[in-house]
N, C-alpha and C. Protein backbone atom coordinates (compact mmCIF):
# COMPACT_ATOMS: atom_id res chain seq x y z
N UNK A 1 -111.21 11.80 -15.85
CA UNK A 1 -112.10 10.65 -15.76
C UNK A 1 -111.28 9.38 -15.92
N UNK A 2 -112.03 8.11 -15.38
CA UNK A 2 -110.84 7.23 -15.33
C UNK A 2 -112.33 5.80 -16.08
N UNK A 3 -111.19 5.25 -16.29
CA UNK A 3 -112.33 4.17 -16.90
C UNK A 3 -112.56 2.75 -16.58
N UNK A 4 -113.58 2.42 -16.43
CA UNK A 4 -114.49 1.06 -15.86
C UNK A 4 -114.33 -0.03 -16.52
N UNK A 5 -113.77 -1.26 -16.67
CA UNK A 5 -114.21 -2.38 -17.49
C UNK A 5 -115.76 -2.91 -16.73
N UNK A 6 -116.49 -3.15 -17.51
CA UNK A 6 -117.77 -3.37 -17.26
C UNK A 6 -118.37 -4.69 -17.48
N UNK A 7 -117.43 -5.17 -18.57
CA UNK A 7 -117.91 -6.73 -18.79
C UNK A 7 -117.16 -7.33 -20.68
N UNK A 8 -116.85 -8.11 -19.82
CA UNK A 8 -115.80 -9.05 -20.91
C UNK A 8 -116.40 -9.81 -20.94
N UNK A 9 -115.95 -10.39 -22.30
CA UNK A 9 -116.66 -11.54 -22.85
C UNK A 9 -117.06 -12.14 -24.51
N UNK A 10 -117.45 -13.25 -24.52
CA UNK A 10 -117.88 -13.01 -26.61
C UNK A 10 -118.67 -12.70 -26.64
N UNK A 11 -118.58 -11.73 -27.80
CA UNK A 11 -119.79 -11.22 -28.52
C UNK A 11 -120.42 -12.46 -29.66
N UNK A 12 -121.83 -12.33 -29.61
CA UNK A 12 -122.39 -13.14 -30.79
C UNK A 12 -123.23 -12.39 -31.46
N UNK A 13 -123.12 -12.73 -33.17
CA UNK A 13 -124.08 -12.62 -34.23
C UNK A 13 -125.11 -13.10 -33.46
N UNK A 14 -126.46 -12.57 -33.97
CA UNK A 14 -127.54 -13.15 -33.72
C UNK A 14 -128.50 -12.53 -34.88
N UNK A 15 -129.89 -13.59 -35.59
CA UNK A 15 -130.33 -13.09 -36.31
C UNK A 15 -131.76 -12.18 -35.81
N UNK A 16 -132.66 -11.65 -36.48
CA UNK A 16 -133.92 -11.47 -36.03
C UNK A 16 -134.62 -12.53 -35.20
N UNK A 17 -134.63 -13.47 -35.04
CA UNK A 17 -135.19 -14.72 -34.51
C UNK A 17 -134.40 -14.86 -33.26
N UNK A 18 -133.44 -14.05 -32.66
CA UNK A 18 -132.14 -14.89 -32.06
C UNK A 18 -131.79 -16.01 -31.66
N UNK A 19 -131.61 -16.46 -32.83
CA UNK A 19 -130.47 -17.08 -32.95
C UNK A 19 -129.14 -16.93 -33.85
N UNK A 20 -128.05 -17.65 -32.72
CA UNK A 20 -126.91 -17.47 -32.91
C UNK A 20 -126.34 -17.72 -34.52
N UNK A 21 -125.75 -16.61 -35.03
CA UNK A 21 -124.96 -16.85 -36.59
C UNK A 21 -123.79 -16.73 -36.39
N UNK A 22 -122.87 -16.95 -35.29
CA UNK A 22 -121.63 -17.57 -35.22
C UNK A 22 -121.18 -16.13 -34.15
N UNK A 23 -119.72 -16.74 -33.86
CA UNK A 23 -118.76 -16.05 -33.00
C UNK A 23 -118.09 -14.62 -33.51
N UNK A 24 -118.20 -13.62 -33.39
CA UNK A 24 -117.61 -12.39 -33.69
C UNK A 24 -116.40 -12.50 -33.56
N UNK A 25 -116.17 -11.92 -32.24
CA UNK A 25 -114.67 -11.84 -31.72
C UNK A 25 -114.87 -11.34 -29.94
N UNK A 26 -114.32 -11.58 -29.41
CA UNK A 26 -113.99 -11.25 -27.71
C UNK A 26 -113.92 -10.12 -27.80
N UNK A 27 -114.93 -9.41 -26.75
CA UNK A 27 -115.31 -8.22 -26.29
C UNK A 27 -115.23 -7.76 -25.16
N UNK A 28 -114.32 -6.65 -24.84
CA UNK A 28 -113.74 -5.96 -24.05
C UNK A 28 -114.86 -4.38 -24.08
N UNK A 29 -115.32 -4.18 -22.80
CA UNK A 29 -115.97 -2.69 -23.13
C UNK A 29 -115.54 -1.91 -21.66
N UNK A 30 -115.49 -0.84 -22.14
CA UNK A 30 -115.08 0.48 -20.59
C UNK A 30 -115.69 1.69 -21.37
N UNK A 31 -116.46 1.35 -19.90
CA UNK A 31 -117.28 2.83 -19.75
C UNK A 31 -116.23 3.57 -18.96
N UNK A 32 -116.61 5.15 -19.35
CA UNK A 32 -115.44 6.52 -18.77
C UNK A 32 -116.93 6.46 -17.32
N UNK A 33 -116.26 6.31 -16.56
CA UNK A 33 -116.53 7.22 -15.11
C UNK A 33 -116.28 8.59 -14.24
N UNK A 34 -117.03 9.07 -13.34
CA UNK A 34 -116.40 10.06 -13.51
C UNK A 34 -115.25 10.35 -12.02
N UNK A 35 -114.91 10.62 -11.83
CA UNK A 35 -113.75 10.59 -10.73
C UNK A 35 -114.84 11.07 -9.35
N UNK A 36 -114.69 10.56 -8.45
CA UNK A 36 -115.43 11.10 -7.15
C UNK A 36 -114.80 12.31 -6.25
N UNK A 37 -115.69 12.78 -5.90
CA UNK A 37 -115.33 13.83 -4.89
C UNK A 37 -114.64 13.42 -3.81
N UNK A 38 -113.64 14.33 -3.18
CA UNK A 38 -112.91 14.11 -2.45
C UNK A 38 -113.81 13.85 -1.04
N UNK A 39 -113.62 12.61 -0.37
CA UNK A 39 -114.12 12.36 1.24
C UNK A 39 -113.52 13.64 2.41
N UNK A 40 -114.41 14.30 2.76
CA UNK A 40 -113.95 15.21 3.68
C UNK A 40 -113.33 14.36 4.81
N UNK A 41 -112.22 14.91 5.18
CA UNK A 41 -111.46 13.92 7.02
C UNK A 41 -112.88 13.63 7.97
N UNK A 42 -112.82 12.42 8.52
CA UNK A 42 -113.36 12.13 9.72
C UNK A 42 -113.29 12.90 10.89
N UNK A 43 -114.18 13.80 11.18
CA UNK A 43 -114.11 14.70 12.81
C UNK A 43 -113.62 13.92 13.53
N UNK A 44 -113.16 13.35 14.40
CA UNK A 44 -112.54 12.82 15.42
C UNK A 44 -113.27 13.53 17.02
N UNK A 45 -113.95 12.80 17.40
CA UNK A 45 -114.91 13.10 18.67
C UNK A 45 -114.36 12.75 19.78
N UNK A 46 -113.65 13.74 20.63
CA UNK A 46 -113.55 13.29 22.11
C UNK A 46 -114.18 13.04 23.09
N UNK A 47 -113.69 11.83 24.06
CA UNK A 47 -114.82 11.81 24.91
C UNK A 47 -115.74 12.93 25.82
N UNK A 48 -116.65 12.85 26.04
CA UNK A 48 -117.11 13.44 27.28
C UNK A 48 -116.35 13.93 28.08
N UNK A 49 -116.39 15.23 28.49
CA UNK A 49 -115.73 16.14 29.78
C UNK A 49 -116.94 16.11 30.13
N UNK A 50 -116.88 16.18 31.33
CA UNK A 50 -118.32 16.38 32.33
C UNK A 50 -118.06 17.61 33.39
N UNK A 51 -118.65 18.56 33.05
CA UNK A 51 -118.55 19.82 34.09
C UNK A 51 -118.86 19.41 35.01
N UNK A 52 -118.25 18.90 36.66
CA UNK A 52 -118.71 18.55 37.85
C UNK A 52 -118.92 20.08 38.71
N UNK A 53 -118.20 21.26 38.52
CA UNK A 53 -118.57 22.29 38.90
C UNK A 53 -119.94 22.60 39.60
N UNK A 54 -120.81 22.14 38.36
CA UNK A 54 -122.31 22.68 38.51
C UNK A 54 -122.84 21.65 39.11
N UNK A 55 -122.88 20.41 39.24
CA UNK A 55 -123.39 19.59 40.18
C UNK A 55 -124.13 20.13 41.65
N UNK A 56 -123.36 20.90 41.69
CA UNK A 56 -123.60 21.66 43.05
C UNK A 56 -125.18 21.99 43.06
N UNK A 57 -125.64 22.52 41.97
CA UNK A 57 -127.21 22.64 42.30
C UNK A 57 -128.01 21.96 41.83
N UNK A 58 -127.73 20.97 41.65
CA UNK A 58 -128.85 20.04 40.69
C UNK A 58 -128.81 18.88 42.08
N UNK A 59 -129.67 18.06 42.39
CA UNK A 59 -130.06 17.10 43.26
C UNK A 59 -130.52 15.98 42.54
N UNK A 60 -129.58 14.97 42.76
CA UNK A 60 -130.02 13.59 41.56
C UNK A 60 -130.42 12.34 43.05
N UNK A 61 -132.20 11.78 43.06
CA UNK A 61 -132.44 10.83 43.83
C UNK A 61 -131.61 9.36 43.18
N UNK A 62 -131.60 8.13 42.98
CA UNK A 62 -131.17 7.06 42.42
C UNK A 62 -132.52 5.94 43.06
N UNK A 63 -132.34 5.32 42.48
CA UNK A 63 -133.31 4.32 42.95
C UNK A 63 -133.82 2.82 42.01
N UNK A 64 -134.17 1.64 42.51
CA UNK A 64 -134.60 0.35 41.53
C UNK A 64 -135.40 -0.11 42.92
N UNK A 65 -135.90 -1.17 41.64
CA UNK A 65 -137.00 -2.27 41.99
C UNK A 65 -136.32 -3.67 42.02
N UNK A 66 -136.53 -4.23 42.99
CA UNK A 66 -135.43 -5.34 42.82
C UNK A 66 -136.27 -6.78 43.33
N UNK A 67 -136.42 -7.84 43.28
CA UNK A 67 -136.82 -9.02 43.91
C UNK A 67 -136.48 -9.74 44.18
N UNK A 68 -135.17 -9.64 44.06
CA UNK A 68 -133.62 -10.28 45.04
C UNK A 68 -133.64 -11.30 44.50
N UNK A 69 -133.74 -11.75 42.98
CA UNK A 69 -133.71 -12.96 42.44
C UNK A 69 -131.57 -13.06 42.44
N UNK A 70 -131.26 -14.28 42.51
CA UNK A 70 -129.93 -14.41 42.15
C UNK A 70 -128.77 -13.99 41.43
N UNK A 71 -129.18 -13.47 40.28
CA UNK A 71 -128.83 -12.64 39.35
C UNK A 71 -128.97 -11.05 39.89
N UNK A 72 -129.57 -10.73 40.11
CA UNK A 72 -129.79 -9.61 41.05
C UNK A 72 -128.92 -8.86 42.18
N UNK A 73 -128.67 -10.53 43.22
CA UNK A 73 -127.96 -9.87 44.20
C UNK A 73 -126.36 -9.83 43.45
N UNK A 74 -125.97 -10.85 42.11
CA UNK A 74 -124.64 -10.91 41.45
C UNK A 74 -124.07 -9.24 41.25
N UNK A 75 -125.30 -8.65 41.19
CA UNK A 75 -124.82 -7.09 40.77
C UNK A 75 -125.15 -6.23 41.33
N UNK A 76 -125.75 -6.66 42.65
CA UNK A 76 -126.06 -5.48 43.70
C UNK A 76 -124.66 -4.62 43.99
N UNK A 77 -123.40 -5.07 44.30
CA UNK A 77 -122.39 -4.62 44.78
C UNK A 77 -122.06 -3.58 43.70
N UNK A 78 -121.71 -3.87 42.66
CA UNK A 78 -121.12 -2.87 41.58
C UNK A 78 -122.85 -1.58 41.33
N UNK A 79 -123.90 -2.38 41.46
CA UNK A 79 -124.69 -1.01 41.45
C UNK A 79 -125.11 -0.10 42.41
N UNK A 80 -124.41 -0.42 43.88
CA UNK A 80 -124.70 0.22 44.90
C UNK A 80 -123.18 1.20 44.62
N UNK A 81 -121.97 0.62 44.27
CA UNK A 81 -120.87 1.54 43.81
C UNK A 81 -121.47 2.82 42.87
N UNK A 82 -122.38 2.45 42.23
CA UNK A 82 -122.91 3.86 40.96
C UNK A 82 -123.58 4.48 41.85
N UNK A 83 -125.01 4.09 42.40
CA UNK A 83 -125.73 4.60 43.04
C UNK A 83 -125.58 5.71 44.28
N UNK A 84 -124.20 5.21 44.65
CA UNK A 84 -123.47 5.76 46.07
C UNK A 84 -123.19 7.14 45.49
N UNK A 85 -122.83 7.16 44.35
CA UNK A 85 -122.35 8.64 43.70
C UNK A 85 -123.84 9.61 42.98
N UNK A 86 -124.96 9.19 43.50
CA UNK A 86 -125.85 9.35 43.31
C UNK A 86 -126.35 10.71 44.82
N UNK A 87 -126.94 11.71 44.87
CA UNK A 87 -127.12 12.33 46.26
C UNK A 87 -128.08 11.60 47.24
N UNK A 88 -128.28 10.83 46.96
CA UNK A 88 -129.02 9.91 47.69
C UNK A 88 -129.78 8.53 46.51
N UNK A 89 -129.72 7.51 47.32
CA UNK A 89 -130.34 5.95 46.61
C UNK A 89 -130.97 5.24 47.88
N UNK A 90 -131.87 4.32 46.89
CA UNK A 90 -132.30 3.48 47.78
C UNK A 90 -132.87 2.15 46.71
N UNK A 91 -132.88 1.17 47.45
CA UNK A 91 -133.43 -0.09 46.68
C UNK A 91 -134.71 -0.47 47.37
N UNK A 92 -135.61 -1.03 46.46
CA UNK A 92 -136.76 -1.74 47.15
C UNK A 92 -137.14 -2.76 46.52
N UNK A 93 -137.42 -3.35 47.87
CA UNK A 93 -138.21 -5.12 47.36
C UNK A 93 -139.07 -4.98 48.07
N UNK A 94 -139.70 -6.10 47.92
CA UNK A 94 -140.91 -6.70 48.23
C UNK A 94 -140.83 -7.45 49.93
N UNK A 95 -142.03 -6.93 51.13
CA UNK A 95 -141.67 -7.30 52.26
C UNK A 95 -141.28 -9.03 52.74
N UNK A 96 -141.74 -9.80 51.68
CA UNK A 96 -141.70 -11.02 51.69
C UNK A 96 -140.27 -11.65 50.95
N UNK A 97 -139.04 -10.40 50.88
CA UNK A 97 -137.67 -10.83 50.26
C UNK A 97 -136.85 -11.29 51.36
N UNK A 98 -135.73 -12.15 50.87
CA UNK A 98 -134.76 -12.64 51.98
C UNK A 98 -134.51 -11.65 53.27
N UNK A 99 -134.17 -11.50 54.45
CA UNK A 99 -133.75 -10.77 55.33
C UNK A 99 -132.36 -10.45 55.10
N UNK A 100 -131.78 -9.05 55.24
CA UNK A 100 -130.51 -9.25 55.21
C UNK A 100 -129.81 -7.84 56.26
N UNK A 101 -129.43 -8.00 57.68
CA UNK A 101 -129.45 -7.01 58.17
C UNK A 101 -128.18 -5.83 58.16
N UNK A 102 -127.46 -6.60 57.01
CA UNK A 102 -126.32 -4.45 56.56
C UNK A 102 -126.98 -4.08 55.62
N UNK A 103 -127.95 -3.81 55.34
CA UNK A 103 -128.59 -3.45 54.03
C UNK A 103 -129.52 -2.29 54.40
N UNK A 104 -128.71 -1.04 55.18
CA UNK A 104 -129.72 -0.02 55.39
C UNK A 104 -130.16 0.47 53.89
N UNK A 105 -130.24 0.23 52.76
CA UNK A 105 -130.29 1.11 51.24
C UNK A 105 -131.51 0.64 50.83
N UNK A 106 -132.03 -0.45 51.50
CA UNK A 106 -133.45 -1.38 51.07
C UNK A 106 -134.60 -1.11 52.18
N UNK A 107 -135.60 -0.72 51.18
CA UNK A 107 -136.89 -0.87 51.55
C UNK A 107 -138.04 -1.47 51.19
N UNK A 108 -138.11 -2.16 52.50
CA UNK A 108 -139.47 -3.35 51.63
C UNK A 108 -140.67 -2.90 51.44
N UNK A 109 -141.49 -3.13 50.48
CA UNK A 109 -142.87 -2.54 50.44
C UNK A 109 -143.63 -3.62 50.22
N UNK A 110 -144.90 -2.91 50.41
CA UNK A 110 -145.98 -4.24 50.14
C UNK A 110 -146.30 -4.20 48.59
N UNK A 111 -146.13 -5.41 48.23
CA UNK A 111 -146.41 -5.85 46.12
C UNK A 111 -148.16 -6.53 46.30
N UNK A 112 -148.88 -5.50 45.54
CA UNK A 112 -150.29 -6.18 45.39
C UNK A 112 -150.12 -7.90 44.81
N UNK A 113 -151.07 -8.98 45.63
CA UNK A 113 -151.00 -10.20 45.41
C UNK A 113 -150.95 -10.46 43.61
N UNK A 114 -149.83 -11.14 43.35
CA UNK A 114 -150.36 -11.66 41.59
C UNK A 114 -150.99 -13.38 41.52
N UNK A 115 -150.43 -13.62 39.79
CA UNK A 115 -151.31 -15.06 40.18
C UNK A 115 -150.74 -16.12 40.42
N UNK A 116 -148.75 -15.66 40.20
CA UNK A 116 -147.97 -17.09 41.27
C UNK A 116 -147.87 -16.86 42.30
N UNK A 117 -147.28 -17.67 42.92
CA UNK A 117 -146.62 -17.27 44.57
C UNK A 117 -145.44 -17.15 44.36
N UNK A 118 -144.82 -16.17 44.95
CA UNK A 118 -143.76 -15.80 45.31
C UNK A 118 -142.69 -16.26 44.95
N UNK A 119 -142.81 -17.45 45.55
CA UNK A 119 -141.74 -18.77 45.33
C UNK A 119 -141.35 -18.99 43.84
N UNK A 120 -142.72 -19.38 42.76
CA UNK A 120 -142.04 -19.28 41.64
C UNK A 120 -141.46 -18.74 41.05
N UNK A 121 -140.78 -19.25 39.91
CA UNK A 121 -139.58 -18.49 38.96
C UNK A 121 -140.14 -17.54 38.38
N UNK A 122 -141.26 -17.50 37.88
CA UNK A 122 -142.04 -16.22 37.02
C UNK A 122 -142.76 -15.36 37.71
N UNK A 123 -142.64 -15.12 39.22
CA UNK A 123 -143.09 -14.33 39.76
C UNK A 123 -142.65 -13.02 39.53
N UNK A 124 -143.70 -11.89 39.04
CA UNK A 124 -143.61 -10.41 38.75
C UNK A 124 -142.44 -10.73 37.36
N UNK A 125 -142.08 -11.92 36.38
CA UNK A 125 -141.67 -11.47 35.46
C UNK A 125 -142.09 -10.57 34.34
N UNK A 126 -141.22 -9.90 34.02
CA UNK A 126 -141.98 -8.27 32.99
C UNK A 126 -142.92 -7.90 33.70
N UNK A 127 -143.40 -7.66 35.18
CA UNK A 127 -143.93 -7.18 35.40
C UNK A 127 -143.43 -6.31 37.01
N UNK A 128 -142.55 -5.31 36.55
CA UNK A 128 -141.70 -5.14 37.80
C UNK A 128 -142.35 -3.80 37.99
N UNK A 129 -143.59 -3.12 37.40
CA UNK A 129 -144.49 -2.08 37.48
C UNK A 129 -145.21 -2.11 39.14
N UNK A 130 -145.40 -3.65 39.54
CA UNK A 130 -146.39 -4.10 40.47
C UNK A 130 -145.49 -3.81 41.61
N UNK A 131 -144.10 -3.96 41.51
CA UNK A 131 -143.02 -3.24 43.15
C UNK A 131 -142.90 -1.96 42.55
N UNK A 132 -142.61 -1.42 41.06
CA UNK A 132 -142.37 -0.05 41.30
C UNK A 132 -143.13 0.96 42.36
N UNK A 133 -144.74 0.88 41.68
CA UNK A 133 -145.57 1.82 42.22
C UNK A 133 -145.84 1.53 43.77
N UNK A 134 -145.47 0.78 44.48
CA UNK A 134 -145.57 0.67 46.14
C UNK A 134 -144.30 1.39 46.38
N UNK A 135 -143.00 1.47 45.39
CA UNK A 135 -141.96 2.36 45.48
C UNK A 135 -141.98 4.02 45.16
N UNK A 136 -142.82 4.04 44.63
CA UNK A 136 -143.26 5.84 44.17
C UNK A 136 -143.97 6.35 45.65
N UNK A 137 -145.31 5.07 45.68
CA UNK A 137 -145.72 5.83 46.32
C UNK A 137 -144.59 5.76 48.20
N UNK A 138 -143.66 5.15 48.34
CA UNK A 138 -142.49 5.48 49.55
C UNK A 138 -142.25 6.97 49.49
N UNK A 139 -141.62 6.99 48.65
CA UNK A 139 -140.78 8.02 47.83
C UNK A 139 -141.66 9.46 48.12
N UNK A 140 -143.25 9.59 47.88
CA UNK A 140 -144.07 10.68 47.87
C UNK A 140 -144.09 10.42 49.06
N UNK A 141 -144.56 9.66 49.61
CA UNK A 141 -145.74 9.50 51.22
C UNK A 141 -144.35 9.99 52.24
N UNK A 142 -143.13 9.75 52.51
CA UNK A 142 -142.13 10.01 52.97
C UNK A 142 -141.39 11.53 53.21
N UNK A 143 -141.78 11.59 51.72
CA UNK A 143 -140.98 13.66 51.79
C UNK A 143 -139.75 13.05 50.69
N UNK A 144 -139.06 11.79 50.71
CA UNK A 144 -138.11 11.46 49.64
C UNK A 144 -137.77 12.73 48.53
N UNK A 145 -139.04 12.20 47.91
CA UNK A 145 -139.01 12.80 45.98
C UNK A 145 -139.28 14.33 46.64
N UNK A 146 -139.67 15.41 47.51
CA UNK A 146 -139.59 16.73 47.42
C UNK A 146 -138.10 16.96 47.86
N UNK A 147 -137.52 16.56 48.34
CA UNK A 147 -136.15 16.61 48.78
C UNK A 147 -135.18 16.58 48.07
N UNK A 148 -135.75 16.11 46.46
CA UNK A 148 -134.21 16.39 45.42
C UNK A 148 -134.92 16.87 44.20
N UNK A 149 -133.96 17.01 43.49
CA UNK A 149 -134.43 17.97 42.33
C UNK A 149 -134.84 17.15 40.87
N UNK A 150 -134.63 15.75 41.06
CA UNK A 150 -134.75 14.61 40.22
C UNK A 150 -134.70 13.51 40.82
N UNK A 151 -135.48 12.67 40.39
CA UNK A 151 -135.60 11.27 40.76
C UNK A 151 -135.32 10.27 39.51
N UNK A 152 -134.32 9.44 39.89
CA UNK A 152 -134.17 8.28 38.22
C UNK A 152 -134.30 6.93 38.90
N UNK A 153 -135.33 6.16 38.47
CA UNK A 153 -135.34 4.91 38.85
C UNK A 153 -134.92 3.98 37.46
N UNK A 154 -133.51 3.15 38.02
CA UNK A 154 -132.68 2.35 37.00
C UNK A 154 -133.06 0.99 37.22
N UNK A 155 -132.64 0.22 36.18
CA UNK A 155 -132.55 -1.47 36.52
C UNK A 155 -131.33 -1.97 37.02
N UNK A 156 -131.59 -2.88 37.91
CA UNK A 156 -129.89 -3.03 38.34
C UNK A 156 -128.96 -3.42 36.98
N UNK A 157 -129.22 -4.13 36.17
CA UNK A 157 -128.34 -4.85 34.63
C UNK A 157 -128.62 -3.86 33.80
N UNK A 158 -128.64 -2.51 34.39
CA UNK A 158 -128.31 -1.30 33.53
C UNK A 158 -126.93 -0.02 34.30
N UNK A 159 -126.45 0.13 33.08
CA UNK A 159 -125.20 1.21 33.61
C UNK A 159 -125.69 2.72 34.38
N UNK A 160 -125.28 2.93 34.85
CA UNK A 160 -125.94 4.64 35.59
C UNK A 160 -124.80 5.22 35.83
N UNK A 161 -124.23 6.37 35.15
CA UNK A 161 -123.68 7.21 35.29
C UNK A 161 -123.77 8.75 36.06
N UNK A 162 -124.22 8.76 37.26
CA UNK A 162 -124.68 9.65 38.09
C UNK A 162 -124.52 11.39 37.33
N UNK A 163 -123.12 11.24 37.10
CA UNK A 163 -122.59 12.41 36.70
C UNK A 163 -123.39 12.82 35.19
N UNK A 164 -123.24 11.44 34.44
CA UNK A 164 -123.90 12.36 32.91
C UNK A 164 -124.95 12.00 32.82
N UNK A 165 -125.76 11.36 33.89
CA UNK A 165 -127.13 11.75 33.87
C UNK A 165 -127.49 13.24 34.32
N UNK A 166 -126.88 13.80 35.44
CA UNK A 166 -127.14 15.23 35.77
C UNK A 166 -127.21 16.27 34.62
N UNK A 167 -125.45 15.47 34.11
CA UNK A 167 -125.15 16.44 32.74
C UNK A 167 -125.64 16.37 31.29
N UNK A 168 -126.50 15.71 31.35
CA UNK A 168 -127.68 15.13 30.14
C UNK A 168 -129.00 16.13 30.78
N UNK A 169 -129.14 15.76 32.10
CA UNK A 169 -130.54 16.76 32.14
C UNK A 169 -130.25 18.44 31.85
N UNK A 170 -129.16 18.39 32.78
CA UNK A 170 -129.03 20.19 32.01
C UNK A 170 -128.47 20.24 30.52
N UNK A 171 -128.14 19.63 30.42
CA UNK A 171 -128.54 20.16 28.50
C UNK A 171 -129.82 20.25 27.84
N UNK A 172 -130.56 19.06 28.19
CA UNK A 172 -131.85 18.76 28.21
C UNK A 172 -132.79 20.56 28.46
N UNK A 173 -132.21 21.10 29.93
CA UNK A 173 -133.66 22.21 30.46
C UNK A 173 -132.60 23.59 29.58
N UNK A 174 -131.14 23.33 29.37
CA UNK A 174 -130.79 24.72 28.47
C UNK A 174 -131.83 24.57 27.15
N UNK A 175 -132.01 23.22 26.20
CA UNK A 175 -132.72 23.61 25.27
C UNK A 175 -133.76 23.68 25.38
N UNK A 176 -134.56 23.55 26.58
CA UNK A 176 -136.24 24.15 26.59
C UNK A 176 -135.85 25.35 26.69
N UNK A 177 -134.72 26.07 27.22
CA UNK A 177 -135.14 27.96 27.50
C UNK A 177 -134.98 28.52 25.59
């Protein structure tokens, strides 16, 4: 055991009443502690290996909702790079978005009317539910979504890792068996 100083300082007389009846002497006190258990080593976690092997039977769709605001198109390029590694992607906006004719990956759909127009800045803000579902229903009415074995619809200002999303779902259906 090893021992604690806990608190230095003067001690004072004091009577029933307390008050002070003068200076004792300087007080030093240590409490015995008791020694701690030894910290087991830190596991050290390597990254992710990703079995690409099995890829082979799993079918991953990719897909977003997009309204081609400015910020938007800043990161179209790097998320069409993820998406591409995806077995198939596609983007959709709204039929009333800029024209842009290399852009076979976009499909416009019709967005039920809201209560700005278009034009404004808060059009469909937090509310990107109103292009999703004209995008589901592409996806069904088409044959799309029976054609793969999963469908993930991402935000573009989110990361997508094609590969450990696959390899997240099969871990995912080993622990339902």
């Amino acid at each position: 055991m090893s021992n604690v100083v806990v608190a230095t300082g003067v001690a004072r007389d004091t009577d029933r009443q307390g008050e002070s009846a003068g200076v004792a002497a300087n007080v030093t006190r240590e409490v015995p502690m008791p020694t701690p258990a030894p910290v087991p080593p830190i596991e050290v976690v390597s990254p992710a290996v990703i079995d690409h092997s099995a890829d082979a039977g799993m079918t991953l769709f990719c897909f977003a909702w997009s309204p081609r605001r400015k910020n938007d198109e800043g990161m179209l390029n790097e998320v069409r790079r993820q998406y591409k590694k995806c077995d198939g992607h596609l983007f959709f906006t709204d039929t009333e978005s800029p024209v842009k004719e290399d852009e076979e990956d976009f499909v416009r759909v019709q967005v039920p009317k809201q209560r700005v127009e278009r034009t404004h800045g808060q059009w469909l803000y937090h509310r990107n539910m109103a292009g999703l579902m004209p995008s589901w229903d592409h996806l069904l009415r088409s044959g799309i979504a029976e054609s793969f074995d999963w469908l993930l619809n991402s935000e573009l200002d989110h990361f997508l890792s094609p590969s450990r999303a696959k390899e997240t779902i099969r871990e995912y259906l080993q622990g339902l068996e």
